[in-house]
C-alpha atoms as a PDB file:
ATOM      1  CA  UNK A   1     125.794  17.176-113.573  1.00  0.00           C
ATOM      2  CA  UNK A   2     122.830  14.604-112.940  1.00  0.00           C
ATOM      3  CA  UNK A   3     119.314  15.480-112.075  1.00  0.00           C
ATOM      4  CA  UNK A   4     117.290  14.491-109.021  1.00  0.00           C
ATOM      5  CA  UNK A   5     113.812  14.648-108.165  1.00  0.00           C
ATOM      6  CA  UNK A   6     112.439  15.329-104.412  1.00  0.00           C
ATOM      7  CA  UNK A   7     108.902  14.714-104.136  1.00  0.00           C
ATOM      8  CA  UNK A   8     107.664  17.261-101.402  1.00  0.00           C
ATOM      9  CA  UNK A   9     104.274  17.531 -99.628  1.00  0.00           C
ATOM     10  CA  UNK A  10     103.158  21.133 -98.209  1.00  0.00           C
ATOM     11  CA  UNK A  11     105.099  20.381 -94.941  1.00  0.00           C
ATOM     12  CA  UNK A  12     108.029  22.740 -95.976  1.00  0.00           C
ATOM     13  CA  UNK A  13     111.689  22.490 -97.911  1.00  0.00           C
ATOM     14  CA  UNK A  14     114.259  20.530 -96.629  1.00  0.00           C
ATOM     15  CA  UNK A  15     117.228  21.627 -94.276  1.00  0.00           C
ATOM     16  CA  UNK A  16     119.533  23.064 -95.797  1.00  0.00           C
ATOM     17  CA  UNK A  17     123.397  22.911 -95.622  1.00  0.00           C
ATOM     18  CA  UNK A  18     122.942  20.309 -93.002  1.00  0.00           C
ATOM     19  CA  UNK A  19     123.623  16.387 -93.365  1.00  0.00           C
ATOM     20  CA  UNK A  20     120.453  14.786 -94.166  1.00  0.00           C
ATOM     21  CA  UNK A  21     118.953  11.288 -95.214  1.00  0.00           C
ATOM     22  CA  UNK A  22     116.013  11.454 -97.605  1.00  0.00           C
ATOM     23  CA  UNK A  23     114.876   9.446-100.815  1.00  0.00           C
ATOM     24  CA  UNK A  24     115.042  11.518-104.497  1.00  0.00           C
ATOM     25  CA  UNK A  25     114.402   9.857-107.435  1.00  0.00           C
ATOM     26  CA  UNK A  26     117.323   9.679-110.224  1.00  0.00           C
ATOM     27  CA  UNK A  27     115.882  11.094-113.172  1.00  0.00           C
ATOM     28  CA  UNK A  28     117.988   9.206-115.449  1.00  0.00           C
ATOM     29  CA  UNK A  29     116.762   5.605-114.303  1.00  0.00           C
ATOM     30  CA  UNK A  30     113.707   7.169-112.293  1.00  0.00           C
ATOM     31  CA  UNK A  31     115.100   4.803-109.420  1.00  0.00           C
ATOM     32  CA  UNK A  32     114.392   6.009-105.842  1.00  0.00           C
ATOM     33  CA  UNK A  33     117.536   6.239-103.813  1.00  0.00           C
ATOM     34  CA  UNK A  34     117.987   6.703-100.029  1.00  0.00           C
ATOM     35  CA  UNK A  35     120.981   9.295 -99.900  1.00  0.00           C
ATOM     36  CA  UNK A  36     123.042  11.290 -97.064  1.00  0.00           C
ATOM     37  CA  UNK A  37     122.986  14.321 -98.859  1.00  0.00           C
ATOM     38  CA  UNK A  38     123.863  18.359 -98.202  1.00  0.00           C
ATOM     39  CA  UNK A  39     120.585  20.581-100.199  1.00  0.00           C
ATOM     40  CA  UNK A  40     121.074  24.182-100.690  1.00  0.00           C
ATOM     41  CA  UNK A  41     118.984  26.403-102.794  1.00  0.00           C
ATOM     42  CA  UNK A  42     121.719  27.540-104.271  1.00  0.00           C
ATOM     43  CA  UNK A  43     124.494  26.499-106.512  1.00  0.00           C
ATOM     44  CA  UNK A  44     126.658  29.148-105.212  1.00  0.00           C
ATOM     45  CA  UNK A  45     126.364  27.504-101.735  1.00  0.00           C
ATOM     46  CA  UNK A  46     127.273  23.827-103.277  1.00  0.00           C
ATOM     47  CA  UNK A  47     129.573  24.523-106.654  1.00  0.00           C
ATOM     48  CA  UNK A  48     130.136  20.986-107.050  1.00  0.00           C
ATOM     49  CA  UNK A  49     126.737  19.761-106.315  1.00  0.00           C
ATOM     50  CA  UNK A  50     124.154  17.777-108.928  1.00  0.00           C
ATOM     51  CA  UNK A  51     120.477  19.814-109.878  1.00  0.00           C
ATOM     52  CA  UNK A  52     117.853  18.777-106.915  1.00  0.00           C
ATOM     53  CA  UNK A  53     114.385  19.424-108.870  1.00  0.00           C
ATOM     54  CA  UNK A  54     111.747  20.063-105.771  1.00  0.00           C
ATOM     55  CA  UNK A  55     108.400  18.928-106.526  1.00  0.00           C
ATOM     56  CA  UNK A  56     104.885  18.832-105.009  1.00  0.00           C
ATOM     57  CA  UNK A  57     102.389  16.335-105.237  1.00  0.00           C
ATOM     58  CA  UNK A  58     101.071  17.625-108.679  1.00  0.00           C
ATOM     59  CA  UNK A  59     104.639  16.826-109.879  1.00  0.00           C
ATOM     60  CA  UNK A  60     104.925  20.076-112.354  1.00  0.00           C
ATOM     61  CA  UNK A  61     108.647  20.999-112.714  1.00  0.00           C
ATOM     62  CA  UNK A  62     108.318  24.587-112.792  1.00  0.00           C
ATOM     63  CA  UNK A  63     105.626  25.017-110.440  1.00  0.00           C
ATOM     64  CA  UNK A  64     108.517  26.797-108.049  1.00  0.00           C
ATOM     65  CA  UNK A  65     110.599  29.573-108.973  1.00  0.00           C
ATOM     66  CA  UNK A  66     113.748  28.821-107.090  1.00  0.00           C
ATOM     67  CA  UNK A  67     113.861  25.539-109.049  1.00  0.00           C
ATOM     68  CA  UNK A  68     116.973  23.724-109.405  1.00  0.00           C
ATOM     69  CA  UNK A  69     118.250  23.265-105.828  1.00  0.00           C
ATOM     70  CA  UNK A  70     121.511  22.116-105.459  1.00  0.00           C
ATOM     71  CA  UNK A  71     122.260  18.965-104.241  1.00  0.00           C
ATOM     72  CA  UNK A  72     125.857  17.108-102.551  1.00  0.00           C
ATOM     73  CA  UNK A  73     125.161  13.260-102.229  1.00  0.00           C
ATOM     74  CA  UNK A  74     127.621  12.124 -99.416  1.00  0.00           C
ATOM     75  CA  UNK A  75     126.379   8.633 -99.581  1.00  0.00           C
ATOM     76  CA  UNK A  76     123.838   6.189-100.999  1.00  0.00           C
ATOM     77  CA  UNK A  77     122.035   4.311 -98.317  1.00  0.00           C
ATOM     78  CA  UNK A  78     121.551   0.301 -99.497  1.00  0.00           C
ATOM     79  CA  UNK A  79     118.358  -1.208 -98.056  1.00  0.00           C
ATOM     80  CA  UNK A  80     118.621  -4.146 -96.472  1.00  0.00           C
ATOM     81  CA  UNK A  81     116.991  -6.969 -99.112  1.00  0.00           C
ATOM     82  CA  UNK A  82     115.493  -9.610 -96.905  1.00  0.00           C
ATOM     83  CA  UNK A  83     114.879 -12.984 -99.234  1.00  0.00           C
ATOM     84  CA  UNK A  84     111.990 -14.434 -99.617  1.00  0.00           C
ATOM     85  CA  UNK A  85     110.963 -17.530 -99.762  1.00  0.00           C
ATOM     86  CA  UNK A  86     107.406 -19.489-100.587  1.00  0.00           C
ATOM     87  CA  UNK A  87     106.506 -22.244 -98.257  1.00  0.00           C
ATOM     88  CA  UNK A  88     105.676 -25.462-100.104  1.00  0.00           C
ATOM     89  CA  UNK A  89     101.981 -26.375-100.550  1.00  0.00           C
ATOM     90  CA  UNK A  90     100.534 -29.827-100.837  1.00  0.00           C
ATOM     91  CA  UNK A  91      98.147 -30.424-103.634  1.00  0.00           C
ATOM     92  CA  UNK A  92      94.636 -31.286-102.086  1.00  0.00           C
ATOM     93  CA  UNK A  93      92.895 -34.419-103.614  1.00  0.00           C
ATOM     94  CA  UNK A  94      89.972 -33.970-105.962  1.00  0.00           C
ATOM     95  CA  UNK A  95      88.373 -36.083-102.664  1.00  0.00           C
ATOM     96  CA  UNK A  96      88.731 -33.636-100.551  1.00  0.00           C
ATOM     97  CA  UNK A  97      87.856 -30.223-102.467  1.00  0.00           C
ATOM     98  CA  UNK A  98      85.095 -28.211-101.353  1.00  0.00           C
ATOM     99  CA  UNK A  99      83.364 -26.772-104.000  1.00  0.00           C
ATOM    100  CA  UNK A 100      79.732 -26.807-105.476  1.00  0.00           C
ATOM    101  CA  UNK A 101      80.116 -26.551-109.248  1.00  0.00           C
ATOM    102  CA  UNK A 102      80.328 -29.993-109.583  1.00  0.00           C
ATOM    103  CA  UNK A 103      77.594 -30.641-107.675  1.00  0.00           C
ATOM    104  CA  UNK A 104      75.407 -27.326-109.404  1.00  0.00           C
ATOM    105  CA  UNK A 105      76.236 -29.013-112.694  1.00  0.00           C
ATOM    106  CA  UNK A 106      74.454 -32.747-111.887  1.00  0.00           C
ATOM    107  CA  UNK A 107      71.361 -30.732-110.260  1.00  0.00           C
ATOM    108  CA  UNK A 108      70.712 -28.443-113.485  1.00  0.00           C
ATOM    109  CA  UNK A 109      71.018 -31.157-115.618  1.00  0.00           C
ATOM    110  CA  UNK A 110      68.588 -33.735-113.556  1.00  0.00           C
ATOM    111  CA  UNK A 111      66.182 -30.547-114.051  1.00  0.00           C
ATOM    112  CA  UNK A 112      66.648 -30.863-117.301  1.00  0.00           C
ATOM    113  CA  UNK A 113      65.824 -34.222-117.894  1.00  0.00           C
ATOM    114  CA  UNK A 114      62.765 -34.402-115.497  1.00  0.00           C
ATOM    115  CA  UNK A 115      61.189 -30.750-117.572  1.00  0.00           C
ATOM    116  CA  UNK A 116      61.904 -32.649-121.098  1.00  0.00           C
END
């Protein structure tokens, strides 16, 4: 029996013992996965089901007394990975670079010479 985590905010508990998609966090790799899952808020309900640990934003365990939910993953959603990829640039001659510190540098040390 695994354990999953379902981060809650004070908008209410999820459906139960309806077909849902939400994200829980596996608390063995404390991964997020999308699932198609079946909650109930009992075991009873769901005998073959995993622990679904309901949590609010504080993130205490036993903060609610009807902790563990039980929870029937149908199906783990895959997000689509979209590659990446990092455009080229062209390294800009010393000729052409804006800056001032170069420029700082000469003025401070003319000042110098004229004061000494």
């Amino acid at each position: 029996m695994k354990d999953y985590f379902l981060y809650t905010d004070r908008s209410g508990d999820p459906p139960q013992h309806q077909e849902i998609e939400m994200e829980v966090r596996d608390q063995d790799t404390m991964e997020k996965i999308r699932v198609r899952a079946i909650v109930s808020c009992s075991h009873a309900d769901l005998p073959q089901a995993d622990n679904l640990w309901l949590r609010d934003e504080r993130a205490y365990r036993n903060t609610r007394p009807d902790n563990p939910w039980a929870i029937q993953i149908l199906q783990e959603i895959q997000e689509e990975v979209e590659e990446v990829q990092v455009k080229p640039r062209a390294p800009i001659p010393l000729s052409r670079r804006k800056g001032d510190l170069l420029k700082t540098l000469i003025e401070e040390r003319t000042k110098d010479k004229g004061k000494g």
